[in-house]
C-alpha atoms as a PDB file:
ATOM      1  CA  UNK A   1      10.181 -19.991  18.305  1.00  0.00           C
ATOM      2  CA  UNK A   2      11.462 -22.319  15.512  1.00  0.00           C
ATOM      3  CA  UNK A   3       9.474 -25.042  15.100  1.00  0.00           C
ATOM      4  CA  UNK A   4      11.060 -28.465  15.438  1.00  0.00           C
ATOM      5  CA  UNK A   5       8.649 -30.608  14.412  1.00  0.00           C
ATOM      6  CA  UNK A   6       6.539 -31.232  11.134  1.00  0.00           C
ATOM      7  CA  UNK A   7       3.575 -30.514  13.012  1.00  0.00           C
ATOM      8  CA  UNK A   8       4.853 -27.372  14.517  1.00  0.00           C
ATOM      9  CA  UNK A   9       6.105 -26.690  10.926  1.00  0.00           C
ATOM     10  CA  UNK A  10       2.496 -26.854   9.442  1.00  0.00           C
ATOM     11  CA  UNK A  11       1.023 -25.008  12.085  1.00  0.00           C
ATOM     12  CA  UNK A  12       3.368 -22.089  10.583  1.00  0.00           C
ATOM     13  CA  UNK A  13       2.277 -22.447   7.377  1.00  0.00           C
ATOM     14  CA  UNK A  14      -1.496 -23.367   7.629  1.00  0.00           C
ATOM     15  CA  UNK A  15      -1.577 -20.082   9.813  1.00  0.00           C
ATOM     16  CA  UNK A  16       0.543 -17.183   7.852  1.00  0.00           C
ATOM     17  CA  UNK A  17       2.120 -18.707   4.882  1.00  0.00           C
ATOM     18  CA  UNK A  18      -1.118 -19.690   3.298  1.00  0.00           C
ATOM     19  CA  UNK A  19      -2.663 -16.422   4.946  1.00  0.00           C
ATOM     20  CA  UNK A  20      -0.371 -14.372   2.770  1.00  0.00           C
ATOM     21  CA  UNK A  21      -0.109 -16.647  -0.171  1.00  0.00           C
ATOM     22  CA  UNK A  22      -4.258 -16.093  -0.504  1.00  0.00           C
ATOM     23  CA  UNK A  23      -3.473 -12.159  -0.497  1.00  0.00           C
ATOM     24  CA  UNK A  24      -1.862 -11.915  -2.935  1.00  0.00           C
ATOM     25  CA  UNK A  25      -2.449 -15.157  -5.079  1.00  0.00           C
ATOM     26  CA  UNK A  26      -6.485 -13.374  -6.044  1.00  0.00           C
ATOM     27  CA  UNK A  27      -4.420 -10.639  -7.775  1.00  0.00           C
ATOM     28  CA  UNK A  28      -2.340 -12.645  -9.721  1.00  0.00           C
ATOM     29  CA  UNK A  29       0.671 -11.389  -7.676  1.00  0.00           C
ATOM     30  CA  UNK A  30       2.968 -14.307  -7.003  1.00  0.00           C
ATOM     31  CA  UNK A  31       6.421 -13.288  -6.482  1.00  0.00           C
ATOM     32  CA  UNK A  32       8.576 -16.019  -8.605  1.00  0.00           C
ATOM     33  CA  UNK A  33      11.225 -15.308  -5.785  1.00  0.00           C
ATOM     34  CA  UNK A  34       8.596 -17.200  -3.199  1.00  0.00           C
ATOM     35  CA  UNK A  35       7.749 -19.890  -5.614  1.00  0.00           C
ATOM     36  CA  UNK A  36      11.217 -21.222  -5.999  1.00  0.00           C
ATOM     37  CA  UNK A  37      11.759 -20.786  -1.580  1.00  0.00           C
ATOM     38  CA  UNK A  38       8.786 -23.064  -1.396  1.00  0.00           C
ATOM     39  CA  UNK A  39      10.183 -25.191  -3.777  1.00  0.00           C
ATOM     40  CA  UNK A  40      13.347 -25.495  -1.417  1.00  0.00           C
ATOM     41  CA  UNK A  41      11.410 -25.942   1.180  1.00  0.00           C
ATOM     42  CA  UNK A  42       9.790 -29.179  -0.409  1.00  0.00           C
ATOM     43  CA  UNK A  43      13.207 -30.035  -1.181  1.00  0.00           C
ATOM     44  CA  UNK A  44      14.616 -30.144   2.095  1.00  0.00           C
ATOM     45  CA  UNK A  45      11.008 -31.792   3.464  1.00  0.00           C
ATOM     46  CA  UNK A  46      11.415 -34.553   1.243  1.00  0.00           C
ATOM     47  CA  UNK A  47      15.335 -35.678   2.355  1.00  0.00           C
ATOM     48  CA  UNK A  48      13.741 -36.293   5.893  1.00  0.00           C
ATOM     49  CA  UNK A  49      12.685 -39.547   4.054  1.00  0.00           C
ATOM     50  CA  UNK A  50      14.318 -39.642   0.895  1.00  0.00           C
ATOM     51  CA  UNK A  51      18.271 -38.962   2.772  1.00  0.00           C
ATOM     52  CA  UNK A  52      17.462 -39.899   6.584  1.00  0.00           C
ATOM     53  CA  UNK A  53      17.646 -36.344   7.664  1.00  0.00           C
ATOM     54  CA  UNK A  54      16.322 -35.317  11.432  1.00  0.00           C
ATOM     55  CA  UNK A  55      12.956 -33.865  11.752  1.00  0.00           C
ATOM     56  CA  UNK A  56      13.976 -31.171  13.584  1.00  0.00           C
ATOM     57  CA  UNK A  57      16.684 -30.456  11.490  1.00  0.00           C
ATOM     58  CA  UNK A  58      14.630 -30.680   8.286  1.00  0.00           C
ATOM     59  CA  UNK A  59      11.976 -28.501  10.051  1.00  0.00           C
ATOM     60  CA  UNK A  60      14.487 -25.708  10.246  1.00  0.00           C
ATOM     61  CA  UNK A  61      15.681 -25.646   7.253  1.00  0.00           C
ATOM     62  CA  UNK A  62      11.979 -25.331   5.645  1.00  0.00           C
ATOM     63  CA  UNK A  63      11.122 -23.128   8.061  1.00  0.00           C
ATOM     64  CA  UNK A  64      14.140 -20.900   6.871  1.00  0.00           C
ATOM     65  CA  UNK A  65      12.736 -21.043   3.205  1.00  0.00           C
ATOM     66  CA  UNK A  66       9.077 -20.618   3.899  1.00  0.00           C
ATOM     67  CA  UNK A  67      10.105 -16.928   6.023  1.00  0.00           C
ATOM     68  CA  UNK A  68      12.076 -16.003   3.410  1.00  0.00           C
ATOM     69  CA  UNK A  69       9.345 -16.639   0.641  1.00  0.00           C
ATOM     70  CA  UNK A  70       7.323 -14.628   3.092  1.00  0.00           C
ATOM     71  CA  UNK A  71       9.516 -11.518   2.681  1.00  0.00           C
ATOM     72  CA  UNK A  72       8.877 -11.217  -0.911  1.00  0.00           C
ATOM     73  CA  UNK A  73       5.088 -10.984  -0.692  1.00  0.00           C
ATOM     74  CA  UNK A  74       4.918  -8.957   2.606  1.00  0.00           C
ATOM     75  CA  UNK A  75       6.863  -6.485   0.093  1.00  0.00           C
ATOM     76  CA  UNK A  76       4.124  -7.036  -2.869  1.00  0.00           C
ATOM     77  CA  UNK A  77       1.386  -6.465  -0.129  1.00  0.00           C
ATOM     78  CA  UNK A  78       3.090  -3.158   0.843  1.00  0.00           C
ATOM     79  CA  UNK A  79       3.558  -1.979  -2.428  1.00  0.00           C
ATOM     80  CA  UNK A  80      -0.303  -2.094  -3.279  1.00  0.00           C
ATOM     81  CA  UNK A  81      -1.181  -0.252   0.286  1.00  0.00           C
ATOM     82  CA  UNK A  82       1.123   2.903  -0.740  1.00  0.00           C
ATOM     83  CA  UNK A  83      -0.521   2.536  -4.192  1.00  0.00           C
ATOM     84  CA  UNK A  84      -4.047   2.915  -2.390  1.00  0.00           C
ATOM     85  CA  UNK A  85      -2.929   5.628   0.138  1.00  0.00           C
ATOM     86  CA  UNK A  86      -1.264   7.600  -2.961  1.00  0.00           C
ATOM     87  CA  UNK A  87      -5.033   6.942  -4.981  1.00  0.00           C
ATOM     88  CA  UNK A  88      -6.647   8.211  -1.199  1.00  0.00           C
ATOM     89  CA  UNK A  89      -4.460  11.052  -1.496  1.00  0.00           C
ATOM     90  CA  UNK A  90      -6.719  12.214  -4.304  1.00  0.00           C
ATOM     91  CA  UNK A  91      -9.278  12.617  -2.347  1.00  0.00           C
ATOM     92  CA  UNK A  92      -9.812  15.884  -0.158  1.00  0.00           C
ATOM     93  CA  UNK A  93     -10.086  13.462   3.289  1.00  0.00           C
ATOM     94  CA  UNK A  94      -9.718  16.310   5.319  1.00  0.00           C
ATOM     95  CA  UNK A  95     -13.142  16.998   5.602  1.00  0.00           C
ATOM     96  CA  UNK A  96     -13.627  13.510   7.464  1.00  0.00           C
ATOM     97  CA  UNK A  97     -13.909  13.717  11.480  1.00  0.00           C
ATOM     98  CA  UNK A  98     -12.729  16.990  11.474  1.00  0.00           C
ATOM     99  CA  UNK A  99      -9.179  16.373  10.473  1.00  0.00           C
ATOM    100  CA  UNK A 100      -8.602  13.177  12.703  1.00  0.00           C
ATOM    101  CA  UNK A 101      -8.989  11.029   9.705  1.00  0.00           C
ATOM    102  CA  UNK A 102      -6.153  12.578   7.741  1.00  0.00           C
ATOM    103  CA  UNK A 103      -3.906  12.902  10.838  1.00  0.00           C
ATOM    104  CA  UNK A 104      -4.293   9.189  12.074  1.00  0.00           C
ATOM    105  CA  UNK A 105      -3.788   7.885   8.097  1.00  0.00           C
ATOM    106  CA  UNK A 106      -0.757   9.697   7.962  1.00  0.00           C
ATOM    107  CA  UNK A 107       0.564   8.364  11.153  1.00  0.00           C
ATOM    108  CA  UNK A 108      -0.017   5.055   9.851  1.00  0.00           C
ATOM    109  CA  UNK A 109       1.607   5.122   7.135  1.00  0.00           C
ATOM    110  CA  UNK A 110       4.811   7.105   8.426  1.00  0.00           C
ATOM    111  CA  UNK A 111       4.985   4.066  10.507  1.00  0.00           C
ATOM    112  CA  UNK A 112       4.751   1.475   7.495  1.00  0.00           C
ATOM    113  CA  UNK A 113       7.237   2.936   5.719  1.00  0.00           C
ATOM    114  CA  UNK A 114       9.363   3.245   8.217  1.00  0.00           C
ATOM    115  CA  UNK A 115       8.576  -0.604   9.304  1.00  0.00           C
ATOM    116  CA  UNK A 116       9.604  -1.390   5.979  1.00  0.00           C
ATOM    117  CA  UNK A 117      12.976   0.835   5.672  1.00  0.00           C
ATOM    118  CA  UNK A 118      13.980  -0.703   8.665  1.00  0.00           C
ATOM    119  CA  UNK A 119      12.864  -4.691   8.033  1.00  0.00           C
ATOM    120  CA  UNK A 120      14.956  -4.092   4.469  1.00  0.00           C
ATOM    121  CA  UNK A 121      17.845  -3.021   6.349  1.00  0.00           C
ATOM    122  CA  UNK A 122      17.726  -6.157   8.363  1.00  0.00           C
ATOM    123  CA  UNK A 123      17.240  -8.354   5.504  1.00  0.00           C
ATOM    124  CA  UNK A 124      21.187  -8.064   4.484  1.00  0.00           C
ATOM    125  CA  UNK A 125      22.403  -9.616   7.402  1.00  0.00           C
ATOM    126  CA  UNK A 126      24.171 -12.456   7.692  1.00  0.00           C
ATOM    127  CA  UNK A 127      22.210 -15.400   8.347  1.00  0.00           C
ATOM    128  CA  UNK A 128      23.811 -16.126  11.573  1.00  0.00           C
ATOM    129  CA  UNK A 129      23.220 -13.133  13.151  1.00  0.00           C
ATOM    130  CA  UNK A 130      19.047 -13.641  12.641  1.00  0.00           C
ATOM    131  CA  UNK A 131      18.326 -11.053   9.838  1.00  0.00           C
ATOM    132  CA  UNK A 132      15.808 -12.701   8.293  1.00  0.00           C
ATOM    133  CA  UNK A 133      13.976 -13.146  11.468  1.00  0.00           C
ATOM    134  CA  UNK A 134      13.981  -9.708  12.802  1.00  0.00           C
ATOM    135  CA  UNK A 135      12.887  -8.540   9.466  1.00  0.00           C
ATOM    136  CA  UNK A 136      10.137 -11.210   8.985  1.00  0.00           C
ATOM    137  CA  UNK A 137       8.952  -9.689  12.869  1.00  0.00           C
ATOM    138  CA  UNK A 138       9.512  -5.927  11.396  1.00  0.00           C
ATOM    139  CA  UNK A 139       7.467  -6.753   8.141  1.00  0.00           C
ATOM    140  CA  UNK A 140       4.975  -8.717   9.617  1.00  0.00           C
ATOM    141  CA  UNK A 141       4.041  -5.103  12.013  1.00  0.00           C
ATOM    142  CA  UNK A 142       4.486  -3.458   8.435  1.00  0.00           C
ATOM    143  CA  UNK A 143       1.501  -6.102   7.133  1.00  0.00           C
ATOM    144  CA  UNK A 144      -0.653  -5.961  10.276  1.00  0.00           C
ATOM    145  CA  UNK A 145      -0.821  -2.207   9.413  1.00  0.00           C
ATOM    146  CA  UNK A 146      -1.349  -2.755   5.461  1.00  0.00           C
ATOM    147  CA  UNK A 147      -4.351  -4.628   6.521  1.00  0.00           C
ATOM    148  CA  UNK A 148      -5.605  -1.688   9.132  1.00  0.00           C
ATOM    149  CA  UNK A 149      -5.036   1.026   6.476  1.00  0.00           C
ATOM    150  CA  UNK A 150      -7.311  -0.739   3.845  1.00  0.00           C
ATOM    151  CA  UNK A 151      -9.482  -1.985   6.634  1.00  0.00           C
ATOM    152  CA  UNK A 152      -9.822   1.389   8.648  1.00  0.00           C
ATOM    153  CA  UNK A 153      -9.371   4.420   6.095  1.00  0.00           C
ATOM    154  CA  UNK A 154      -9.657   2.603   2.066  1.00  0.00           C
ATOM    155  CA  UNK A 155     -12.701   0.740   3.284  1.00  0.00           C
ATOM    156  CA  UNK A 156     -14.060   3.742   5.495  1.00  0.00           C
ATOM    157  CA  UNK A 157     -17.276   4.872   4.273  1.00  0.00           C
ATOM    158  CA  UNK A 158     -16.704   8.274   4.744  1.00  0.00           C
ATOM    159  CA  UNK A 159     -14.196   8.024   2.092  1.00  0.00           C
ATOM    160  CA  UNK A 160     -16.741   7.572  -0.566  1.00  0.00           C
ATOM    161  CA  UNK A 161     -18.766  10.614   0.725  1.00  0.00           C
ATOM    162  CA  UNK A 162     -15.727  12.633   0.876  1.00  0.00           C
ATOM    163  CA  UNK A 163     -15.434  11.538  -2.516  1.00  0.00           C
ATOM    164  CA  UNK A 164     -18.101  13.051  -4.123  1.00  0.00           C
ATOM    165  CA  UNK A 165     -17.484  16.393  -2.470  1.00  0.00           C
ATOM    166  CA  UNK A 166     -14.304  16.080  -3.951  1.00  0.00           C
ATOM    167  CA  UNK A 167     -16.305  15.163  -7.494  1.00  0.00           C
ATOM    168  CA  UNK A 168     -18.688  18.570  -6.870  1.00  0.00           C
ATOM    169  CA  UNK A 169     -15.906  20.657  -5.977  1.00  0.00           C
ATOM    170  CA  UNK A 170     -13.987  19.880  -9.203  1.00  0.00           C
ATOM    171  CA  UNK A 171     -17.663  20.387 -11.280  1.00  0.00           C
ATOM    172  CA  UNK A 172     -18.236  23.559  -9.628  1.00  0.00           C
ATOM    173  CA  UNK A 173     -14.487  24.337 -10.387  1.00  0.00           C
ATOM    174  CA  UNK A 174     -14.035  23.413 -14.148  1.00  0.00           C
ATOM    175  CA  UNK A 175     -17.913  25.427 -14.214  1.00  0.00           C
ATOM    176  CA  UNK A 176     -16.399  28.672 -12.532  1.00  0.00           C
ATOM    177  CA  UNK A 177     -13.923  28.327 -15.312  1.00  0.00           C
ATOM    178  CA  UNK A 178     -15.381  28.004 -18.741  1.00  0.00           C
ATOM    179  CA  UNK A 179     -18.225  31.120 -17.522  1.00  0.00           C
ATOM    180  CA  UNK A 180     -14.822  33.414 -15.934  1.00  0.00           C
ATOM    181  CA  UNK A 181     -13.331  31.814 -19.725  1.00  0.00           C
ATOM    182  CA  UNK A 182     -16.376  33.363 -21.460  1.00  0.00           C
ATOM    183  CA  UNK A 183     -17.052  36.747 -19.486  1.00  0.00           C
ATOM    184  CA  UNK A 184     -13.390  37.731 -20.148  1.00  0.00           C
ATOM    185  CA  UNK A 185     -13.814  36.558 -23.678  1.00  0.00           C
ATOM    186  CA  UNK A 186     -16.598  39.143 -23.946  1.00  0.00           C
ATOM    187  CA  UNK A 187     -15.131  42.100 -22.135  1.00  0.00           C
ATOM    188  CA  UNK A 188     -11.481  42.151 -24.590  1.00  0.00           C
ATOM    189  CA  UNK A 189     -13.467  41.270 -27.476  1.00  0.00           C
ATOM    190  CA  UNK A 190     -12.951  44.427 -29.733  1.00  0.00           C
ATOM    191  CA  UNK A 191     -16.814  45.337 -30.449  1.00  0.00           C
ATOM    192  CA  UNK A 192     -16.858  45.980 -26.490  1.00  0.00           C
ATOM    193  CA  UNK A 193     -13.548  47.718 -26.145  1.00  0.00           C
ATOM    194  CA  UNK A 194     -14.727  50.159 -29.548  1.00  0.00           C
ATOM    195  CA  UNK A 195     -17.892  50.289 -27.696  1.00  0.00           C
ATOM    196  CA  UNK A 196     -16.493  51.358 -24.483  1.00  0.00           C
ATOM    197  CA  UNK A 197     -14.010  53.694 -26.039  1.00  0.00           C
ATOM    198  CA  UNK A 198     -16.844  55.775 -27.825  1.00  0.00           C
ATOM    199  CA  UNK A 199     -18.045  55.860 -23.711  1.00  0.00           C
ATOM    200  CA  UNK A 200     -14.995  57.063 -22.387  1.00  0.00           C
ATOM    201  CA  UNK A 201     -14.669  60.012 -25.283  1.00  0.00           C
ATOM    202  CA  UNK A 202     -18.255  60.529 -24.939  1.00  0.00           C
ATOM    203  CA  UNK A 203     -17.824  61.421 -21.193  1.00  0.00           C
ATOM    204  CA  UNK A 204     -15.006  63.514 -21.972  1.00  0.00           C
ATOM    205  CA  UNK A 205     -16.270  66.039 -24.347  1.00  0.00           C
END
């Protein structure tokens, strides 16, 4: 529901504007795109007193500007959770909860990516047939699972177990290695093939 008064209007933005603002605002991330819709938004605010202009009216139009300032950081805050699945990906997971782990992860992300295919589709639109809304409702699913997919599998603790087996495995790997690296050197090194050659004509005679 659009709100159609200045309280109504606040309530909006002291509850997900400023929400997402603070996400990604710690990382330095503020899309310039958002800072010039909330300077709009201001804009149109200030004609309710500067031009006359009706509160709900003026509502609207902020409204409009603060959702679509919205979009552009729901799309930073996305961006960072594929980044963090991709670095999860590193990790052999698969040893967590037999399997579940990996399967629900994957599920999760299918789903944001497909959330977020879908909400960018909607985004062309034409303003009059409520685009930006439907994909402000699509991307705000998309965020709600960014925030379970650093919340339930990045922030799992399992994770950082899994993550030194991963670290042991990799040892034990780049060990196996160098000593296979070192035997073979040994056996085609040509003292041991002369050597084994006298064998062989030894045994022969």
């Amino acid at each position: 529901m659009k709100p159609q008064t200045f309280g109504q209007l606040f309530d909006f933005y002291d509850k997900v504007v400023k929400l997402l603002y603070s996400a990604v605002q710690a990382d330095n991330n503020m899309p310039q795109e958002t800072l010039f819709e909330i300077n709009a938004a201001f804009d149109h605010l200030a004609r309710h007193w500067t031009e006359g202009e009706d509160e709900p009216f003026v509502a609207e139009k902020v409204y409009s500007h603060l959702k679509r300032g919205c979009l552009d950081i729901f799309k930073i805050i996305y961006r960072d959770a594929i980044d963090d699945y991709n670095n999860l990906s590193a990790i052999d997971t698969s040893i967590i909860d037999n399997g579940n782990f990996d399967a629900d992860l994957w599920r999760l992300v299918a789903e944001m990516k497909t959330g977020a295919r879908d909400a960018r589709r909607l985004e062309g639109r034409r303003a009059e047939d409520n685009g930006i809304d439907e994909a402000f409702d699509l991307w705000s699913k998309v965020f709600e699972n960014c925030q379970k997919l650093r919340e339930d599998f990045i922030g799992n603790p399992n994770v950082n177990w899994a993550r030194r087996k991963t670290r042991m495995c990799s040892i034990k790997e780049f060990v196996f290695a160098v000593v296979a690296s070192v035997v073979a050197g040994i056996i085609i090194s040509p003292a041991v093939i002369s050597w084994g050659k006298r064998l062989w004509d030894w045994i022969l005679r």
